[in-house]
N, C-alpha and C. Protein backbone atom coordinates (compact mmCIF):
# COMPACT_ATOMS: atom_id res chain seq x y z
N UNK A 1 110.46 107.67 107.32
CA UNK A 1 111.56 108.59 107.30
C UNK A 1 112.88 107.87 107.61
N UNK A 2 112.88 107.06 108.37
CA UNK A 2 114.37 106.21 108.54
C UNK A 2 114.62 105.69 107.94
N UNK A 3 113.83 104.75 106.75
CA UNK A 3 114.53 104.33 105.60
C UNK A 3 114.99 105.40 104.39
N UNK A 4 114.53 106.73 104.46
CA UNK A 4 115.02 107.58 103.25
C UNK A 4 116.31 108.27 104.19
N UNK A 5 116.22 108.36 105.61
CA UNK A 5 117.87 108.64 106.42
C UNK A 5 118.40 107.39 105.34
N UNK A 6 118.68 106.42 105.95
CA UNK A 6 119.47 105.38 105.71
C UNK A 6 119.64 105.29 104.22
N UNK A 7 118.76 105.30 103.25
CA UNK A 7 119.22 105.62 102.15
C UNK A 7 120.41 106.88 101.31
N UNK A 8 119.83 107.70 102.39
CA UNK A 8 120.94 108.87 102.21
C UNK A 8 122.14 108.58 102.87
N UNK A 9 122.01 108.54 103.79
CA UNK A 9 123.44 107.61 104.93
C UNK A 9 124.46 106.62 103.80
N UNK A 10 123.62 106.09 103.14
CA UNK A 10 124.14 105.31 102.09
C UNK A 10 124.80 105.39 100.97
N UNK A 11 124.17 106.42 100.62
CA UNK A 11 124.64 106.75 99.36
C UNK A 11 125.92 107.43 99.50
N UNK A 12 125.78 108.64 101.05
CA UNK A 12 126.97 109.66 100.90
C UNK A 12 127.88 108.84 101.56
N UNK A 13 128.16 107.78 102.36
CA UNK A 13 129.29 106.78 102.51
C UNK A 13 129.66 106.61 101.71
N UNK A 14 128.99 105.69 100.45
CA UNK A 14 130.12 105.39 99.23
C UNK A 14 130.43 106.63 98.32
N UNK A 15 129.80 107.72 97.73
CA UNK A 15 130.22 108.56 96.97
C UNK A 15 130.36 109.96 97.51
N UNK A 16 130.56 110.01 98.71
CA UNK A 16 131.14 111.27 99.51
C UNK A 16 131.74 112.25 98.22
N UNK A 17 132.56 111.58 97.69
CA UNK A 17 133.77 112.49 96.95
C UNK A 17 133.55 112.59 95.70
N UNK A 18 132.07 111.96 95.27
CA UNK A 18 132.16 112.37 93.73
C UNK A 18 130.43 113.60 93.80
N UNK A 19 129.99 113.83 94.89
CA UNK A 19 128.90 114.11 94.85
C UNK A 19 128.98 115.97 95.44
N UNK A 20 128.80 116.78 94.88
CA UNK A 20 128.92 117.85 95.49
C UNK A 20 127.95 118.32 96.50
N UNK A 21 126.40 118.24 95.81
CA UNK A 21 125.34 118.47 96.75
C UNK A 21 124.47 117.01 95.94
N UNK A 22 123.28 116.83 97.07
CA UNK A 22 122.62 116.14 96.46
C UNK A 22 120.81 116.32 97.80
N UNK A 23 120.36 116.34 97.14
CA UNK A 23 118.60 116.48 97.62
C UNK A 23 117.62 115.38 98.05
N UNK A 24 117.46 115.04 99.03
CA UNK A 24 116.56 114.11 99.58
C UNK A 24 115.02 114.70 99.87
N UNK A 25 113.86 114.57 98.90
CA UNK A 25 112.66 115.03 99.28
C UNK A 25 111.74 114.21 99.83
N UNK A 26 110.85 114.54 101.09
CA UNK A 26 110.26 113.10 101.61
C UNK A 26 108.65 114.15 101.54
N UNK A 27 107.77 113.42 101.37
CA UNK A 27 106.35 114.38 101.30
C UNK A 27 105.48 113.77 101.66
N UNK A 28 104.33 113.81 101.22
CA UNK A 28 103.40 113.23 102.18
C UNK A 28 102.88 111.50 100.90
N UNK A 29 102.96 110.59 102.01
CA UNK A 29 101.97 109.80 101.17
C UNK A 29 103.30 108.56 100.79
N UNK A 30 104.40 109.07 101.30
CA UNK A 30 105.49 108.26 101.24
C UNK A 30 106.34 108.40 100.23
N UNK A 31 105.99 109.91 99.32
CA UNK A 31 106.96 110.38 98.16
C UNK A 31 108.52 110.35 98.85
N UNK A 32 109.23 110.34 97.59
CA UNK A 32 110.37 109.79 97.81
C UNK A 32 111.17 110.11 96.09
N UNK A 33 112.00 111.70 96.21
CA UNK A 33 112.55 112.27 95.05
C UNK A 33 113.61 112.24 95.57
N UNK A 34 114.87 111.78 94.48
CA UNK A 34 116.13 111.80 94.81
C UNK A 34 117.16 112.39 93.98
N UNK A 35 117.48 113.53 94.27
CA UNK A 35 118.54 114.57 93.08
C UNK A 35 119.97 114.66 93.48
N UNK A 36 120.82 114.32 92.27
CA UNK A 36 122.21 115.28 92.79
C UNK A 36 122.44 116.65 92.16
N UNK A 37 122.99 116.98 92.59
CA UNK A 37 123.47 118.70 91.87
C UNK A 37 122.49 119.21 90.98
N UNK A 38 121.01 119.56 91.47
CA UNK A 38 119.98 119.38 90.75
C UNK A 38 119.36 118.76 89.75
N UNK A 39 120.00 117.67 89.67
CA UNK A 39 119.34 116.72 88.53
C UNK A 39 118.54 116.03 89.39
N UNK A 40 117.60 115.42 88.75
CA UNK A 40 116.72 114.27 89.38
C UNK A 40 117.02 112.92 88.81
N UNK A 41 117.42 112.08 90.17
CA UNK A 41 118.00 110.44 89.97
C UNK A 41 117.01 109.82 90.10
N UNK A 42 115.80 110.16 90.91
CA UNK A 42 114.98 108.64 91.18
C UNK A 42 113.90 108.94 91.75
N UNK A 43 112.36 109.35 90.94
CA UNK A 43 111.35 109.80 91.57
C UNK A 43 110.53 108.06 92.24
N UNK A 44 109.81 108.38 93.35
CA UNK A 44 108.97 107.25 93.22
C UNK A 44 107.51 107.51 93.20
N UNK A 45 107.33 108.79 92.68
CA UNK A 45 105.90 109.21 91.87
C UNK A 45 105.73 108.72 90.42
N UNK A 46 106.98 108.33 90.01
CA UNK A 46 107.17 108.16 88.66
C UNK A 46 106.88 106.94 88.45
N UNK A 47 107.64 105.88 89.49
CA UNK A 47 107.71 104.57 89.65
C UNK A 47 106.73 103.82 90.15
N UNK A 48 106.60 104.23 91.44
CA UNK A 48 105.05 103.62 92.18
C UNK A 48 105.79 103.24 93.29
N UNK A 49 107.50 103.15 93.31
CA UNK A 49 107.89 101.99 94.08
C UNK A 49 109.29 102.80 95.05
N UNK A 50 109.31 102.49 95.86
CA UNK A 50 110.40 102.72 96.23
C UNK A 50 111.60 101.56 96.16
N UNK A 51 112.90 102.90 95.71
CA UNK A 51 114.17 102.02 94.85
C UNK A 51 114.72 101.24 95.97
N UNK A 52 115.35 100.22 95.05
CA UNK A 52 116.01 98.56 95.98
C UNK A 52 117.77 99.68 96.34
N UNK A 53 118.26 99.25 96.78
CA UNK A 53 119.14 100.25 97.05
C UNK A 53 120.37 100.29 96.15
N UNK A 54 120.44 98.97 95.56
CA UNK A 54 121.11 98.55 94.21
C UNK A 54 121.03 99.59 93.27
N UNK A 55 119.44 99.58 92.96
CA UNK A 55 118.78 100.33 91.71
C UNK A 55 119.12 102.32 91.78
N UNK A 56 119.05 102.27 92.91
CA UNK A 56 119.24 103.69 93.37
C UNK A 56 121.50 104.17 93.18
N UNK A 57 121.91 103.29 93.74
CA UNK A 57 123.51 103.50 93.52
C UNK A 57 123.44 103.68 92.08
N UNK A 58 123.16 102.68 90.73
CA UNK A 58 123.46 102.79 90.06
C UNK A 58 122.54 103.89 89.24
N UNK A 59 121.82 104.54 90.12
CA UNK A 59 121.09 105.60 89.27
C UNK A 59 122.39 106.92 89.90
N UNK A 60 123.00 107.08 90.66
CA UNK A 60 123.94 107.62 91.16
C UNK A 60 125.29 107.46 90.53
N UNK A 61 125.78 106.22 90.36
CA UNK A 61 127.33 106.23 89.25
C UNK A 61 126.45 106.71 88.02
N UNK A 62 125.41 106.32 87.14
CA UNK A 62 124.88 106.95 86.11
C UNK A 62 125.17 108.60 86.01
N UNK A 63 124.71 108.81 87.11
CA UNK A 63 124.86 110.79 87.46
C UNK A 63 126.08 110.92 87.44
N UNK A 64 126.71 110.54 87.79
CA UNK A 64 127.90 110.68 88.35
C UNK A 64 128.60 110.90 86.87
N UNK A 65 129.09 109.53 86.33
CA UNK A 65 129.44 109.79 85.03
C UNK A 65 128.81 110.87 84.28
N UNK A 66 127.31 111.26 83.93
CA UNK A 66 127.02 112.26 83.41
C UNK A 66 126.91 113.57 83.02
N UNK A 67 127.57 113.85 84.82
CA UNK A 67 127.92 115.22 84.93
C UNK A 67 129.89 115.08 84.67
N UNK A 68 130.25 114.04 84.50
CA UNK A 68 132.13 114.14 84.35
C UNK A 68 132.22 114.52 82.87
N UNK A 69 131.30 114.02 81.73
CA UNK A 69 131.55 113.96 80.13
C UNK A 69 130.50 115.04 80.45
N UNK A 70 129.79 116.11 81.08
CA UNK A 70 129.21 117.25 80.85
C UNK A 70 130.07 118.51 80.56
């Protein structure tokens, strides 16, 4: 659980202001779903893996832009 805090800690430091809501799900077994404004950025049921924190920002400017040209 303290590394998916700190991941969130992370994310809303740098994009406080472009992010309206965004969803941190933690479950059993070490799942790890990551949404903004109900989209889904970054399952690691999908992956196997949990994201490098690199991989995860830029799944976030991705969103980010996606919902601006929406």
């Amino acid at each position: 659980m303290q590394r998916a805090t700190w991941t969130a800690a992370e994310i809303l430091s740098e994009y406080q202001h472009d992010i309206e809501s965004f969803e941190l799900q933690m479950g059993a077994g070490g799942d790890f779903e990551f949404s903004i404004d109900g989209r889904a950025i970054y399952s690691k049921r999908e992956t196997g893996e949990y994201p490098d924190i690199k991989v995860l920002k830029q799944a976030v400017v991705d969103a980010i832009e996606a919902l601006a040209t929406a």
